[in-house]
N, C-alpha and C. Protein backbone atom coordinates (compact mmCIF):
# COMPACT_ATOMS: atom_id res chain seq x y z
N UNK A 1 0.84 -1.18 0.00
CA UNK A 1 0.00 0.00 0.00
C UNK A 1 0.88 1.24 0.00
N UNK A 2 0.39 2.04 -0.52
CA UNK A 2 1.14 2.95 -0.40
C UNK A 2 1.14 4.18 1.03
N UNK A 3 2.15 5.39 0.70
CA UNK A 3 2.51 5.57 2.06
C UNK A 3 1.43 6.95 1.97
N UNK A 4 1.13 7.54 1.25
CA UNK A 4 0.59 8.72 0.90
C UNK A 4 -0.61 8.60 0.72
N UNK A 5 -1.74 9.57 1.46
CA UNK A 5 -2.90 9.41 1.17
C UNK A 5 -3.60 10.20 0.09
N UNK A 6 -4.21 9.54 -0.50
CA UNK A 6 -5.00 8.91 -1.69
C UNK A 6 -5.91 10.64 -2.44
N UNK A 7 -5.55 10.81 -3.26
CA UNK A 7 -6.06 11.94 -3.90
C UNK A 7 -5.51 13.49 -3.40
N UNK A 8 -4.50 12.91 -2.60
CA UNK A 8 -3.78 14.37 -2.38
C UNK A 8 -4.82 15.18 -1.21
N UNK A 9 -5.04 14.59 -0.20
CA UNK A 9 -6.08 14.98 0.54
C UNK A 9 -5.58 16.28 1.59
N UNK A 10 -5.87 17.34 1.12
CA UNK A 10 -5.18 18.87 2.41
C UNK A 10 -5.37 18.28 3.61
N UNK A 11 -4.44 18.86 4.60
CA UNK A 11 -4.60 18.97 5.87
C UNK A 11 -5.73 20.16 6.16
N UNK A 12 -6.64 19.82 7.12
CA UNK A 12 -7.89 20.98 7.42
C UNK A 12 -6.62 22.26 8.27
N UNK A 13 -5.74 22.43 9.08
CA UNK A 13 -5.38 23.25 9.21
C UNK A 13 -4.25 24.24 8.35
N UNK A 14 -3.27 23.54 7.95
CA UNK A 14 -2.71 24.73 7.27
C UNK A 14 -2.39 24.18 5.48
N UNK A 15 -3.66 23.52 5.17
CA UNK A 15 -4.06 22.73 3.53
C UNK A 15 -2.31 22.40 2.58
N UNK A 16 -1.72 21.80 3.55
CA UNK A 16 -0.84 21.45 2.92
C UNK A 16 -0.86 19.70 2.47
N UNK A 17 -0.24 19.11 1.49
CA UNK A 17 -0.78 18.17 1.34
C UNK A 17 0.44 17.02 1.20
N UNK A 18 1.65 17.12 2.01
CA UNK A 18 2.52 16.27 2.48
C UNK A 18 2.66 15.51 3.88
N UNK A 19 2.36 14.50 3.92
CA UNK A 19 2.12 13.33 4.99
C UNK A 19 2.94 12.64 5.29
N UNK A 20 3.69 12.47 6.43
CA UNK A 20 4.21 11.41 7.16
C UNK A 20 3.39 10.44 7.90
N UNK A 21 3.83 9.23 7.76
CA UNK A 21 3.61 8.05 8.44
C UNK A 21 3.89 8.14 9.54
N UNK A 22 3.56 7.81 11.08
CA UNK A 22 4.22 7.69 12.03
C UNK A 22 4.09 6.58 13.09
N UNK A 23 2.66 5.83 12.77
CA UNK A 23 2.64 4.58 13.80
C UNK A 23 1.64 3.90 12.83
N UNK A 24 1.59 2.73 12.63
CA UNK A 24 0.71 1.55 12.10
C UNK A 24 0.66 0.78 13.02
N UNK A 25 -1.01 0.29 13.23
CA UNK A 25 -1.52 -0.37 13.55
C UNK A 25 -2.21 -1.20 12.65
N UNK A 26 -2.15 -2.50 12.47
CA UNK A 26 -3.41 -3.82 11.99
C UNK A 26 -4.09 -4.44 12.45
N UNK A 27 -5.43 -4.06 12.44
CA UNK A 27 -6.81 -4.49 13.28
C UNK A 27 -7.32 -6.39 12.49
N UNK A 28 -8.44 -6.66 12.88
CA UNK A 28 -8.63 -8.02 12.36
C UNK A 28 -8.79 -7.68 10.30
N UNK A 29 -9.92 -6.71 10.13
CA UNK A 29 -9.91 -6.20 8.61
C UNK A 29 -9.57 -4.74 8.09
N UNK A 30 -8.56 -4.24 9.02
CA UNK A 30 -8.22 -3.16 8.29
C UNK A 30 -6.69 -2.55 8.73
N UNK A 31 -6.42 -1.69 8.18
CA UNK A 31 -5.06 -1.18 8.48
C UNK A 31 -5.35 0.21 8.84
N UNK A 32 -5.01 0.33 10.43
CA UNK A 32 -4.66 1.93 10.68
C UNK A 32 -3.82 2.61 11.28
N UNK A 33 -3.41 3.73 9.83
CA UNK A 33 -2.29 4.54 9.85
C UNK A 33 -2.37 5.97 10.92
N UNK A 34 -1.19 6.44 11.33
CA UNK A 34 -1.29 7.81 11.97
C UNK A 34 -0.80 8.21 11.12
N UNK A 35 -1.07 9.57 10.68
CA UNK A 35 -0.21 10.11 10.07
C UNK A 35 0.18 11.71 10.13
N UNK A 36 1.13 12.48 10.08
CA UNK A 36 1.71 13.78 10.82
C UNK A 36 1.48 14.51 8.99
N UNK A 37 1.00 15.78 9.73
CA UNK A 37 1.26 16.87 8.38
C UNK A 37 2.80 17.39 8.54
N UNK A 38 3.63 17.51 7.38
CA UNK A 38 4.58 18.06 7.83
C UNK A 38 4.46 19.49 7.28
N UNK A 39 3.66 20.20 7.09
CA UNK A 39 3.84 22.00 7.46
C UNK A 39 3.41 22.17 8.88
N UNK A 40 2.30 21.31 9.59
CA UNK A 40 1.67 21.45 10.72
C UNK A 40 1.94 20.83 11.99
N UNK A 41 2.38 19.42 11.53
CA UNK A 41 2.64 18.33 12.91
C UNK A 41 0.99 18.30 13.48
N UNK A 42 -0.17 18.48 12.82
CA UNK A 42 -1.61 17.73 13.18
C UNK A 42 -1.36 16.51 12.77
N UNK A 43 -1.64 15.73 13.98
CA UNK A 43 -1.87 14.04 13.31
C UNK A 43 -3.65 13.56 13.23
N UNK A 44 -3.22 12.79 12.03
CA UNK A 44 -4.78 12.40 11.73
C UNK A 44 -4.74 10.65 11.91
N UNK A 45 -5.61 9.93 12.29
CA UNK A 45 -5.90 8.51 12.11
C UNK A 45 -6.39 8.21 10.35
N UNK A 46 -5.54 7.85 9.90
CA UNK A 46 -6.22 7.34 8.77
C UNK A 46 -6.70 5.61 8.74
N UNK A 47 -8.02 5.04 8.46
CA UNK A 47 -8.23 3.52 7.90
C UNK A 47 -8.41 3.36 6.58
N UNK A 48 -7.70 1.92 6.54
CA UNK A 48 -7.59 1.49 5.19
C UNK A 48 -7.92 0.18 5.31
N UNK A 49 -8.95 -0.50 4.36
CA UNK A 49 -9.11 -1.93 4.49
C UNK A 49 -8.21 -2.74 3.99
N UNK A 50 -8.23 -3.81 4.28
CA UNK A 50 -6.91 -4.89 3.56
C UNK A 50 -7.72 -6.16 2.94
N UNK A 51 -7.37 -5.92 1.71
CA UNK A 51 -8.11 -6.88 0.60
C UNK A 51 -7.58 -8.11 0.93
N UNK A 52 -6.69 -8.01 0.98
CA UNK A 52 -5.74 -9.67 0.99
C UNK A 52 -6.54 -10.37 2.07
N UNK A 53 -7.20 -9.70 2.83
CA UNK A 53 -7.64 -10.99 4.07
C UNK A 53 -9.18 -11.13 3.36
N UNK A 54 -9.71 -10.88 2.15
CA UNK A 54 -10.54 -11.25 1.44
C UNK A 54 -10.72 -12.41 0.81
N UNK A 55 -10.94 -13.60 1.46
CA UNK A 55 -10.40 -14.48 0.32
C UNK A 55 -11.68 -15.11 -0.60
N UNK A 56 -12.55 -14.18 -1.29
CA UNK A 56 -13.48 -14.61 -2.18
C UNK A 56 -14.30 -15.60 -1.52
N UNK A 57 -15.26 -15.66 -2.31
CA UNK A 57 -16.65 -16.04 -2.11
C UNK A 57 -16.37 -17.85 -1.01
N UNK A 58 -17.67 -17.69 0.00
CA UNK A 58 -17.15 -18.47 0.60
C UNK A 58 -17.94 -20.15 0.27
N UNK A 59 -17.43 -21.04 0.57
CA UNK A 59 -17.62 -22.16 -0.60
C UNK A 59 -18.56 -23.15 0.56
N UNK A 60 -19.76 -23.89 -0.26
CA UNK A 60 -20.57 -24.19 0.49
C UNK A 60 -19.97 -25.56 1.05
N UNK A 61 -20.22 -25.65 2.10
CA UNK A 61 -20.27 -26.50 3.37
C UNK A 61 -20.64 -27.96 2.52
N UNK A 62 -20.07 -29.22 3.10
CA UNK A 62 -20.55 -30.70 2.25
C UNK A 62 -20.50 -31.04 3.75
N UNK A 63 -21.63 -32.06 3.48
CA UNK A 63 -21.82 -33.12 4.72
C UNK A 63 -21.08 -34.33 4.74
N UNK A 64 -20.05 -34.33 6.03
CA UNK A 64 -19.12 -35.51 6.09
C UNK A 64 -19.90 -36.93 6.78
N UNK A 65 -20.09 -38.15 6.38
CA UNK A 65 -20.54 -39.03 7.20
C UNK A 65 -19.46 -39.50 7.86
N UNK A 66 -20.34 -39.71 9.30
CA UNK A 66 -19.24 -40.34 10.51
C UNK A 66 -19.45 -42.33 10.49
N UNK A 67 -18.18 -42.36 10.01
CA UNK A 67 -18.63 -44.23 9.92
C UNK A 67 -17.87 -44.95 11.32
């Protein structure tokens, strides 16, 4: 994933739009980033989901006999 958030998103205080990373966390389905403005030093929580723990459609159940 990448390190930069996604469409060039301003900081609400001084609309600058360069981001540092500074702590990651990975929850059970998602990834969340802190991340620091560097004109400002406001940190924001950013989430991001993680596809990879997607693993497509889930496949129906067969009945095992117990002999």
């Amino acid at each position: 994933m990448s390190d930069s958030i996604p469409s060039g998103i301003a900081c609400p205080r001084c609309k600058g739009t360069d981001w540092k990373v500074e702590e990651t966390r990975a929850y059970r389905n998602r990834l969340v980033r802190v991340r620091a403005c560097k004109g400002c030093f406001l940190r924001v929580r950013t989430r991001e989901v993680l596809e990879a723990l997607n693993h497509g459609p889930k496949k129906p159940r067969t009945r095992q006999s117990c002999i």
